[in-house]
PDB file of N, CA and C in Angstrom:
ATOM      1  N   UNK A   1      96.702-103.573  61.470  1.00  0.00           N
ATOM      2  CA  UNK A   1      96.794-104.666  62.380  1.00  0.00           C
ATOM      3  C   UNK A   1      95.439-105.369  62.442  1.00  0.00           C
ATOM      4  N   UNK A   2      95.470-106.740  62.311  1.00  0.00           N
ATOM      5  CA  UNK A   2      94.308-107.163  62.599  1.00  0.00           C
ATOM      6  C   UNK A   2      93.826-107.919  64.046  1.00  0.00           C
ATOM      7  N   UNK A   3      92.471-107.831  64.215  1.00  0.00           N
ATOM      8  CA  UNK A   3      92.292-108.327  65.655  1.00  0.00           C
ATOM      9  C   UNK A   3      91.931-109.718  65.520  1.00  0.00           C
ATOM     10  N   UNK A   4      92.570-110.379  66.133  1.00  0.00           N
ATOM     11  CA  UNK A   4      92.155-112.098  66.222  1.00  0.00           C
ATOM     12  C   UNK A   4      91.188-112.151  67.618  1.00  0.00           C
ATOM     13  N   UNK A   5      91.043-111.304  68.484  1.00  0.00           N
ATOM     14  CA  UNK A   5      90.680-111.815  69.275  1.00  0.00           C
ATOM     15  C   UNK A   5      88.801-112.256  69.278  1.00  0.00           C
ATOM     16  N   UNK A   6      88.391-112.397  68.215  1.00  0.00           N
ATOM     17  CA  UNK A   6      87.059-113.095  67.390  1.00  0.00           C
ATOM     18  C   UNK A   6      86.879-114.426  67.216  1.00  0.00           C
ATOM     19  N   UNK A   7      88.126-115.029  66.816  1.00  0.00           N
ATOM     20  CA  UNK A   7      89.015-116.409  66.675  1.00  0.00           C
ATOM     21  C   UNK A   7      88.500-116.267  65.557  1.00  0.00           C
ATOM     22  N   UNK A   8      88.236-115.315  64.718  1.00  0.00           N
ATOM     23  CA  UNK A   8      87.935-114.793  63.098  1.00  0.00           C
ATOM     24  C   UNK A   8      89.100-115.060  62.212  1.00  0.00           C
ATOM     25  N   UNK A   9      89.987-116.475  61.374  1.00  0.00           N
ATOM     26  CA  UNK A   9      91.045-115.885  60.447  1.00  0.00           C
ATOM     27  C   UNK A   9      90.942-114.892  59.198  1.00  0.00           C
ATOM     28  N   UNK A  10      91.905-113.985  59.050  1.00  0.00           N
ATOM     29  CA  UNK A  10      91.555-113.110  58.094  1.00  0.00           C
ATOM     30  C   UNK A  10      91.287-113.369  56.601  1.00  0.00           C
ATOM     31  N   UNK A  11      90.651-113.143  55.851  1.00  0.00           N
ATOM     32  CA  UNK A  11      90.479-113.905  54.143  1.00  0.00           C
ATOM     33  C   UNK A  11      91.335-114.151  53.743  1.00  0.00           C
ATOM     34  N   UNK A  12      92.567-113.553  54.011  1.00  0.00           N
ATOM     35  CA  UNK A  12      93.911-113.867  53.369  1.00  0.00           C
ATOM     36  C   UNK A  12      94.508-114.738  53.782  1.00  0.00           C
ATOM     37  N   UNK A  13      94.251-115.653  55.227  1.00  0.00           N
ATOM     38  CA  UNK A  13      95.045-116.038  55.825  1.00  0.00           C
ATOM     39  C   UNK A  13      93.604-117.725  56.078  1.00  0.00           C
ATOM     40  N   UNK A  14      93.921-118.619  55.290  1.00  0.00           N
ATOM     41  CA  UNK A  14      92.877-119.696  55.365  1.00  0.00           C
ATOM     42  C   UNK A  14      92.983-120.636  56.611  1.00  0.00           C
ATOM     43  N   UNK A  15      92.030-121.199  56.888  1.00  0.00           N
ATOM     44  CA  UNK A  15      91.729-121.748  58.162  1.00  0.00           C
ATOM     45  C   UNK A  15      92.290-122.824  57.660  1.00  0.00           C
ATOM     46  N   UNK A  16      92.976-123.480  59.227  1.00  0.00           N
ATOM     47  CA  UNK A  16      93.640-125.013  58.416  1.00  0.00           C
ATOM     48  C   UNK A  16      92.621-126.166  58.657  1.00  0.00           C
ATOM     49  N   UNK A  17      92.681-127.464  58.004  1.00  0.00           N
ATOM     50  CA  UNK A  17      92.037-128.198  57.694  1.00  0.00           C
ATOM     51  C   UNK A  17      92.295-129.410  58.096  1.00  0.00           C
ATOM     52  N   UNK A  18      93.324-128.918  59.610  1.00  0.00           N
ATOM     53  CA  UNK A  18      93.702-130.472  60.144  1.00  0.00           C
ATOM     54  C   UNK A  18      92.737-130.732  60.924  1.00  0.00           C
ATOM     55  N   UNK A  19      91.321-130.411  61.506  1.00  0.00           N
ATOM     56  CA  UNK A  19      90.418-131.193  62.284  1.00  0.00           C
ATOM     57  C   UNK A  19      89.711-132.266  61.110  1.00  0.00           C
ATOM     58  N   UNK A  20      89.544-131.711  59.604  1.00  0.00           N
ATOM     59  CA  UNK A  20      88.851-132.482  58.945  1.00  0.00           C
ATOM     60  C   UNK A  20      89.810-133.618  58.459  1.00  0.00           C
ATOM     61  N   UNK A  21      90.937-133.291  58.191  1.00  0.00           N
ATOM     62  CA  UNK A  21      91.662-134.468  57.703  1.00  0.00           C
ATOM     63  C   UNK A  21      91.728-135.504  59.112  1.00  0.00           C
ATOM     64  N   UNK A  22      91.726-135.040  60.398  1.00  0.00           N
ATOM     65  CA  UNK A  22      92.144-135.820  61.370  1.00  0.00           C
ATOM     66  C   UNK A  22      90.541-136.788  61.463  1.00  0.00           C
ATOM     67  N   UNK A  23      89.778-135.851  61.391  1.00  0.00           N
ATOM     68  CA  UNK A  23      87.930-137.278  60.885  1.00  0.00           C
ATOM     69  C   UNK A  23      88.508-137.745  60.171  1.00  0.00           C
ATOM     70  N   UNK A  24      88.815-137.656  58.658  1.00  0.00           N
ATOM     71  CA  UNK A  24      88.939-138.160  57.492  1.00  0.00           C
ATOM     72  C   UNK A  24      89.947-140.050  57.854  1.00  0.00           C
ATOM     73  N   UNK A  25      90.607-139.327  58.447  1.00  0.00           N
ATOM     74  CA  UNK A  25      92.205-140.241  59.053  1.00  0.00           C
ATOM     75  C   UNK A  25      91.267-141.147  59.957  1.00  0.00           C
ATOM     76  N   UNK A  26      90.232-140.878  60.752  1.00  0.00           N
ATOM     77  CA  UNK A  26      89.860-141.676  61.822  1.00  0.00           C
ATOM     78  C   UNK A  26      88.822-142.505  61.022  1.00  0.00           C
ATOM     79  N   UNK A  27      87.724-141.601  60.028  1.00  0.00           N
ATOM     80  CA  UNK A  27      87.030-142.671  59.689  1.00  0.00           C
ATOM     81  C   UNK A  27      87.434-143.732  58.948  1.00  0.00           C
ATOM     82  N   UNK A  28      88.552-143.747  58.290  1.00  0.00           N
ATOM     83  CA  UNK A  28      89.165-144.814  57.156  1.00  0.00           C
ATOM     84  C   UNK A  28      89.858-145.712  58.038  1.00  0.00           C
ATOM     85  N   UNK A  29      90.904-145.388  59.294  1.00  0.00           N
ATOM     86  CA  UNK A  29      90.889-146.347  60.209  1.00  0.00           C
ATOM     87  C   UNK A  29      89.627-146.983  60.998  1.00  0.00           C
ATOM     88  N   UNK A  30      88.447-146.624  61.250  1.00  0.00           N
ATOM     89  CA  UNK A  30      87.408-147.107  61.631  1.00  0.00           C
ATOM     90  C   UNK A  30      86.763-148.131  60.844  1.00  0.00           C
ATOM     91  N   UNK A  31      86.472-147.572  59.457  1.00  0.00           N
ATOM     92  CA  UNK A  31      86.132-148.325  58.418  1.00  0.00           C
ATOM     93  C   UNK A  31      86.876-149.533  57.897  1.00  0.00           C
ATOM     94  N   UNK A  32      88.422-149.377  57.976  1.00  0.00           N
ATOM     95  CA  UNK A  32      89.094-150.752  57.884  1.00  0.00           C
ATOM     96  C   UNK A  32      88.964-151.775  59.370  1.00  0.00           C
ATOM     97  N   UNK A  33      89.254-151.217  59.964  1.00  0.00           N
ATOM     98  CA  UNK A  33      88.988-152.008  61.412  1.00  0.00           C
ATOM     99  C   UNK A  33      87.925-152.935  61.495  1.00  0.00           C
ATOM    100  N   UNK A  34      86.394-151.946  60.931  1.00  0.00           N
ATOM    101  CA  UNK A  34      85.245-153.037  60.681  1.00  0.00           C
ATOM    102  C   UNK A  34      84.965-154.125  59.601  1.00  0.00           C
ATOM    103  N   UNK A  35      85.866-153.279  58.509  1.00  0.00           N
ATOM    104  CA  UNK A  35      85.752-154.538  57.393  1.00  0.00           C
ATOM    105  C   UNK A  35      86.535-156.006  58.058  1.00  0.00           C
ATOM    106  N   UNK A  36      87.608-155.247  58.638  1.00  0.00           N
ATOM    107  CA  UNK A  36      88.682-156.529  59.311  1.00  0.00           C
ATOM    108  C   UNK A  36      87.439-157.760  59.882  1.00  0.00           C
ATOM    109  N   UNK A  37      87.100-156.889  60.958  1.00  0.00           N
ATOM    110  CA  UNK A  37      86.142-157.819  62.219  1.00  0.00           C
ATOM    111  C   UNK A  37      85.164-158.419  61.568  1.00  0.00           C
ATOM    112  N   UNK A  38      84.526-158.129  60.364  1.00  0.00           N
ATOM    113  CA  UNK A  38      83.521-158.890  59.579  1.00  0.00           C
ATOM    114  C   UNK A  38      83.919-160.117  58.762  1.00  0.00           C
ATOM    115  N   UNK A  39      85.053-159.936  58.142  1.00  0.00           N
ATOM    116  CA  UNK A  39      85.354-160.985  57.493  1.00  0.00           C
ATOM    117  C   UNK A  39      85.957-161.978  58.570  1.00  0.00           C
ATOM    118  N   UNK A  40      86.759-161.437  60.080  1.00  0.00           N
ATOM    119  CA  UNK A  40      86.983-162.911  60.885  1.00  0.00           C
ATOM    120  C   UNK A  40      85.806-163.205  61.870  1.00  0.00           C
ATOM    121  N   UNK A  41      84.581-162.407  61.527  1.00  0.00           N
ATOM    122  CA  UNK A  41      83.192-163.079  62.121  1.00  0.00           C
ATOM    123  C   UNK A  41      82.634-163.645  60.844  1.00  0.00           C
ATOM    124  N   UNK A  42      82.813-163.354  59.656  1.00  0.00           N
ATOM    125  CA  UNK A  42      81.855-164.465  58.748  1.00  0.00           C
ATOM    126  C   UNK A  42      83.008-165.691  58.637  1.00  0.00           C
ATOM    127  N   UNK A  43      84.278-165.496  58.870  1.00  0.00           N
ATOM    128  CA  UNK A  43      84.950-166.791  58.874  1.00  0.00           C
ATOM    129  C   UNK A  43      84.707-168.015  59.843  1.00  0.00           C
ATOM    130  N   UNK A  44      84.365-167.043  61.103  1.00  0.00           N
ATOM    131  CA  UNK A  44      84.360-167.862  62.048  1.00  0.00           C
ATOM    132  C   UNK A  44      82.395-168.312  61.945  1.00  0.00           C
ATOM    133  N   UNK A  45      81.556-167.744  61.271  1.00  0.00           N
ATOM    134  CA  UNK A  45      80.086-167.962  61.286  1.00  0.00           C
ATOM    135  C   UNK A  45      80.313-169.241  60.860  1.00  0.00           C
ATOM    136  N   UNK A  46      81.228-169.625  60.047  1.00  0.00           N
ATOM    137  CA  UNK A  46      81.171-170.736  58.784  1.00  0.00           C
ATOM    138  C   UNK A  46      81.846-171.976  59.437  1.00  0.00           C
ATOM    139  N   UNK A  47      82.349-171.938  60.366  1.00  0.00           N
ATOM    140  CA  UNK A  47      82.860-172.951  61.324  1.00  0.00           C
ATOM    141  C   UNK A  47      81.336-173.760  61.930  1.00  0.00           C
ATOM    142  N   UNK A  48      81.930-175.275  61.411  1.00  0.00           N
ATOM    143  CA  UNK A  48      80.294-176.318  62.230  1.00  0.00           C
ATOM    144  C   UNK A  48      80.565-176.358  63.390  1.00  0.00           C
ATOM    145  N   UNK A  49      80.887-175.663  64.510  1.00  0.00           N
ATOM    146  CA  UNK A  49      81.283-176.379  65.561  1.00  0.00           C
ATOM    147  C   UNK A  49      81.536-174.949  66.660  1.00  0.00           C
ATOM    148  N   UNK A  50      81.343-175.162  67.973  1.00  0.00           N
ATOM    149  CA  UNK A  50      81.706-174.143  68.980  1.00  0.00           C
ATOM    150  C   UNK A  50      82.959-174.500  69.506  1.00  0.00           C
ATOM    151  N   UNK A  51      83.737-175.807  69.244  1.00  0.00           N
ATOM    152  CA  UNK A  51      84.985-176.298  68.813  1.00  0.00           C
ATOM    153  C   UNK A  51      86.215-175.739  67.876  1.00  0.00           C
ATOM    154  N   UNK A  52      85.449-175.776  66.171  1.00  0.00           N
ATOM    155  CA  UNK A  52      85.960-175.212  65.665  1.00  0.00           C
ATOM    156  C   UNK A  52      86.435-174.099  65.864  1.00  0.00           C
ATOM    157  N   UNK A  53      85.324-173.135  66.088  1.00  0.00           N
ATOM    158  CA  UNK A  53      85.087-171.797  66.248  1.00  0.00           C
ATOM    159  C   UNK A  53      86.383-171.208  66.850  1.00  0.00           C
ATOM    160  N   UNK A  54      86.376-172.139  68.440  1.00  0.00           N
ATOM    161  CA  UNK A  54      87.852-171.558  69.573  1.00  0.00           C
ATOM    162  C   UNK A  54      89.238-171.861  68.763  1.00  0.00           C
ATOM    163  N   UNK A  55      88.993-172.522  68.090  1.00  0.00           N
ATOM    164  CA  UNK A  55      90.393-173.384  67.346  1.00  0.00           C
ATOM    165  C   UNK A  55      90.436-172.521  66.243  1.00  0.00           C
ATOM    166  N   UNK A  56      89.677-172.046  65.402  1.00  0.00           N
ATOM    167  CA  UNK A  56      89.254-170.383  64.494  1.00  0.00           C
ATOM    168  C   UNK A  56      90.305-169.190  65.117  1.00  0.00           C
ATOM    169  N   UNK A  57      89.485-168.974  66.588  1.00  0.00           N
ATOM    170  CA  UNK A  57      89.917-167.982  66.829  1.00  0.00           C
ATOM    171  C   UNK A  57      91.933-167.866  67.351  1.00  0.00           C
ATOM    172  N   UNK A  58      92.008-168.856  67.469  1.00  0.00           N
ATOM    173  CA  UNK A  58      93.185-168.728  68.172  1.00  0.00           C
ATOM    174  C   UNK A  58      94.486-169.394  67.152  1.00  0.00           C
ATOM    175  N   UNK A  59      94.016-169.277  66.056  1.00  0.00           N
ATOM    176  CA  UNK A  59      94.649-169.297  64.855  1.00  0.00           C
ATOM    177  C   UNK A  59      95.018-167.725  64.255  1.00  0.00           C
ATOM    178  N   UNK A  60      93.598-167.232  64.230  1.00  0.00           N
ATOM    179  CA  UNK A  60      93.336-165.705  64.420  1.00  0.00           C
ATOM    180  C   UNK A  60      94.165-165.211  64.898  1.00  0.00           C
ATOM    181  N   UNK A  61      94.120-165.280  66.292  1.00  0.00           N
ATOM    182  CA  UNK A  61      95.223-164.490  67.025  1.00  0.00           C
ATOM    183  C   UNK A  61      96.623-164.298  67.178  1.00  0.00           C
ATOM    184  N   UNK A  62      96.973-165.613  66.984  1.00  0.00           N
ATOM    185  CA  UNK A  62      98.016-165.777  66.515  1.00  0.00           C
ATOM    186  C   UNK A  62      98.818-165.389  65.201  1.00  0.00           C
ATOM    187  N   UNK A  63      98.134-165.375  64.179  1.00  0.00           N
ATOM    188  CA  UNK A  63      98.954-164.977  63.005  1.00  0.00           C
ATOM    189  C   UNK A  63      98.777-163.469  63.322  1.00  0.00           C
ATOM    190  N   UNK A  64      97.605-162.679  64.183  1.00  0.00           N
ATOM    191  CA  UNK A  64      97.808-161.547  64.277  1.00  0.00           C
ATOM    192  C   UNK A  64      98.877-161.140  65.121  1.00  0.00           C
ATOM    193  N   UNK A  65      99.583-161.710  65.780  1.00  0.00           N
ATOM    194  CA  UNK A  65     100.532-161.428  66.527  1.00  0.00           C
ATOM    195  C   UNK A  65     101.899-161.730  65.878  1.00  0.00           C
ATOM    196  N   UNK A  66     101.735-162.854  64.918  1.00  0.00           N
ATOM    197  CA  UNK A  66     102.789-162.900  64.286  1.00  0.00           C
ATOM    198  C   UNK A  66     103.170-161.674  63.070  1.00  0.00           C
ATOM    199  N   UNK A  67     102.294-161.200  62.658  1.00  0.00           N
ATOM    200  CA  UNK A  67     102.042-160.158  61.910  1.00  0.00           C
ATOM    201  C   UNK A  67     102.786-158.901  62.599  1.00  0.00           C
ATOM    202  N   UNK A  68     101.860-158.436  63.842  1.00  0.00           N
ATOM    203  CA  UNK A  68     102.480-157.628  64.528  1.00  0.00           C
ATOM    204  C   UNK A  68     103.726-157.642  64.739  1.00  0.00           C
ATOM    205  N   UNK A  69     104.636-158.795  64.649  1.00  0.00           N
ATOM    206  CA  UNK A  69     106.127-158.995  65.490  1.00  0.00           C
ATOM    207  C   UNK A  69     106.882-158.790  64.045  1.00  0.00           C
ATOM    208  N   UNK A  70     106.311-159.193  62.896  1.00  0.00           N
ATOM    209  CA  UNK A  70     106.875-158.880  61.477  1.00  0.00           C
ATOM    210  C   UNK A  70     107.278-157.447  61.494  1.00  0.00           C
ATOM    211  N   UNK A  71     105.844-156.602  61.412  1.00  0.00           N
ATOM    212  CA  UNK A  71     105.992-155.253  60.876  1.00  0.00           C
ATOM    213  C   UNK A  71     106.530-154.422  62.274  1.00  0.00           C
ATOM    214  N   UNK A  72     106.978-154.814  63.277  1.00  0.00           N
ATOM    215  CA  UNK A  72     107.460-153.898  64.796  1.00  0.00           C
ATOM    216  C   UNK A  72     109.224-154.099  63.984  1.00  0.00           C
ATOM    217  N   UNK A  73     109.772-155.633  63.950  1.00  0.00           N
ATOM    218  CA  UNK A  73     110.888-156.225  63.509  1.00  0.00           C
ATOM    219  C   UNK A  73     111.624-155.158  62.507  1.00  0.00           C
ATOM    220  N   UNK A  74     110.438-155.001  61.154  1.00  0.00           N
ATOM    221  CA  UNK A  74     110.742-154.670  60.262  1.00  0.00           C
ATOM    222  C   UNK A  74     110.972-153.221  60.487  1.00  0.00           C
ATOM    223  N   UNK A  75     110.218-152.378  61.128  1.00  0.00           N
ATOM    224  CA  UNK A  75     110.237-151.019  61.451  1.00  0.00           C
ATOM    225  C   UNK A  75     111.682-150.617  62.931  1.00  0.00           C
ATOM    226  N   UNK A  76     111.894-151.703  62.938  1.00  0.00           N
ATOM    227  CA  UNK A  76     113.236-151.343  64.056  1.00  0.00           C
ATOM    228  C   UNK A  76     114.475-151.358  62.959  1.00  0.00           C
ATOM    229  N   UNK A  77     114.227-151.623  61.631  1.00  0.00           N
ATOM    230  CA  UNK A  77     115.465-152.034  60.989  1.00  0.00           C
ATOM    231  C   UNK A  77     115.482-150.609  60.283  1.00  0.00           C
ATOM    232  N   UNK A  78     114.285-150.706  59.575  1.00  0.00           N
ATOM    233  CA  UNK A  78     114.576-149.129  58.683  1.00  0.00           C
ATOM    234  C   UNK A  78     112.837-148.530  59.458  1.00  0.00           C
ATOM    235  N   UNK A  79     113.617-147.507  60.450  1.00  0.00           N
ATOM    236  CA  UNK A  79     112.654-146.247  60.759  1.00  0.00           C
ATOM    237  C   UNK A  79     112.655-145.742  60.082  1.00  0.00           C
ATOM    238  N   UNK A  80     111.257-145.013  60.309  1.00  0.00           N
ATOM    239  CA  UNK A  80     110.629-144.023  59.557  1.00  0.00           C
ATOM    240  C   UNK A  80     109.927-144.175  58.176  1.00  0.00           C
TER     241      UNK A  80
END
């Protein structure tokens, strides 16, 4: 019989590896998230105007929402 109460797993029996995959999972969502926000801040850097810029952003937002209502739409039809 072996004693776990060490929180020791036995050699035979391998430690699982879902805390590292769950970093792994977070940094690649982190890392896309920032690439996202950079390219609609150098889009919006490139705007002449603090005009433009609001009229930028709310173009932005919008197709992101239209986006969102695509892939929610699409995922109510075929789950999973």
């Amino acid at each position: 019989m072996t004693d776990y109460s060490t929180g020791e797993c036995p050699a035979d029996e391998p430690a699982s590896s879902a805390p590292e995959d769950v970093y792994v999972q977070h940094a690649a969502e982190y890392a896309r998230h920032e690439l996202i926000l950079d390219n609609i801040r150098a889009h919006l850097m490139e705007q002449p105007s603090p005009v433009t810029v609001l009229s930028a952003v709310r173009r932005w937002i919008n197709d992101v929402i239209a986006v969102g209502d695509e892939v929610a739409k699409t995922k109510r039809r075929n789950p999973g």
